[in-house]
Protein backbone atom coordinates (compact mmCIF):
# COMPACT_ATOMS: atom_id res chain seq x y z
CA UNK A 1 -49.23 133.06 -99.89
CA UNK A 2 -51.44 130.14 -100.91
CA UNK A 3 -53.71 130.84 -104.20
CA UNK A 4 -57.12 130.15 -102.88
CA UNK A 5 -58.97 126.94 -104.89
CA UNK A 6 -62.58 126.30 -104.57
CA UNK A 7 -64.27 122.99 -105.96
CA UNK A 8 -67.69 123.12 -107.26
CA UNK A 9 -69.47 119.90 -105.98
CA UNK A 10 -73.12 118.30 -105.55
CA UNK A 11 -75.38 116.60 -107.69
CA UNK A 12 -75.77 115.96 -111.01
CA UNK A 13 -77.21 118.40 -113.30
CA UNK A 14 -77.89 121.54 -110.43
CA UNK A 15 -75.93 124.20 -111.86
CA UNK A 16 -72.42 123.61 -111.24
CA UNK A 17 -70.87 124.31 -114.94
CA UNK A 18 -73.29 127.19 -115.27
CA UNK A 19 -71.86 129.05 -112.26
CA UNK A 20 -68.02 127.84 -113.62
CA UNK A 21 -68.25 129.42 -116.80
CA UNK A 22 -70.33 132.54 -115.42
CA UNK A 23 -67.39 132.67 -113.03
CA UNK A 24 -64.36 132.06 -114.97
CA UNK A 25 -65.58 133.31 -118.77
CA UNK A 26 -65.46 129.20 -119.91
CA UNK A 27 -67.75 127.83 -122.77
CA UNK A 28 -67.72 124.73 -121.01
CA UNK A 29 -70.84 122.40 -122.73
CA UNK A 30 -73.86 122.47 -120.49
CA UNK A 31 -77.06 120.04 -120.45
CA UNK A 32 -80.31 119.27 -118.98
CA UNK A 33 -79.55 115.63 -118.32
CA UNK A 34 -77.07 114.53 -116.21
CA UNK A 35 -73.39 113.46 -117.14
CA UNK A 36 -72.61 116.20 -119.58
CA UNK A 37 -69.11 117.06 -117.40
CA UNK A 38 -67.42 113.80 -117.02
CA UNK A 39 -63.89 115.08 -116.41
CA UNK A 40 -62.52 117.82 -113.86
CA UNK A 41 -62.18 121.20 -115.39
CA UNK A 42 -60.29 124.28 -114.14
CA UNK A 43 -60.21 127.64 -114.41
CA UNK A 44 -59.40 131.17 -112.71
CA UNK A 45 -61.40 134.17 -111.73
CA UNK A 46 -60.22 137.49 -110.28
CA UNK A 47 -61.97 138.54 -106.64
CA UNK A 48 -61.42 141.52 -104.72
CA UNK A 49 -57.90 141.49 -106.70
CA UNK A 50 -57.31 137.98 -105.78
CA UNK A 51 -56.87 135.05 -108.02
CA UNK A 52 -59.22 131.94 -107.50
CA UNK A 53 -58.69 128.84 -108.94
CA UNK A 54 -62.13 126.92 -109.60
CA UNK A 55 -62.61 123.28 -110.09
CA UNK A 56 -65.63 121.63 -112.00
CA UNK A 57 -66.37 118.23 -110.92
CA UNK A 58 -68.64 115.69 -112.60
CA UNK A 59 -72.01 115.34 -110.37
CA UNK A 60 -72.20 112.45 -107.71
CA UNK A 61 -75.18 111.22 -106.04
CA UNK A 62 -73.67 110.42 -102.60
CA UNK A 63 -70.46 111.32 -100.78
CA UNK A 64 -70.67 108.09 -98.70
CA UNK A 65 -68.02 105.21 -99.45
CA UNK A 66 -69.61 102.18 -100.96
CA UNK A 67 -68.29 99.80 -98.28
């Protein structure tokens, strides 16, 4: 069976890292201001006895292309 994996993404500076390490027990650094997380992090977290993987991703302001 396929481990589940579930990527935190939105905008910069709304939370994300906060929920991570709440999630997976991480001292990832945290800021007010954006562009604190600049590189994908991962980490796991038990659910109803199931393993999750969770992704950090930096913030983005748009999830259009630029073309």
């Amino acid at each position: 069976m396929l481990k589940p994996i579930i990527a935190l993404i939105g905008n910069p500076n709304c939370g994300k890292t906060t929920l991570f390490n709440a999630l997976t027990g991480a001292n990832q650094r945290t800021g007010n201001w954006p562009g604190v997380t600049v590189d994908r992090k991962e980490g796991q977290f038990q659910h109803q006895g199931k393993e999750i993987t969770l992704v950090d991703l930096p913030g983005v302001y748009s999830l259009d292309d630029i073309g």
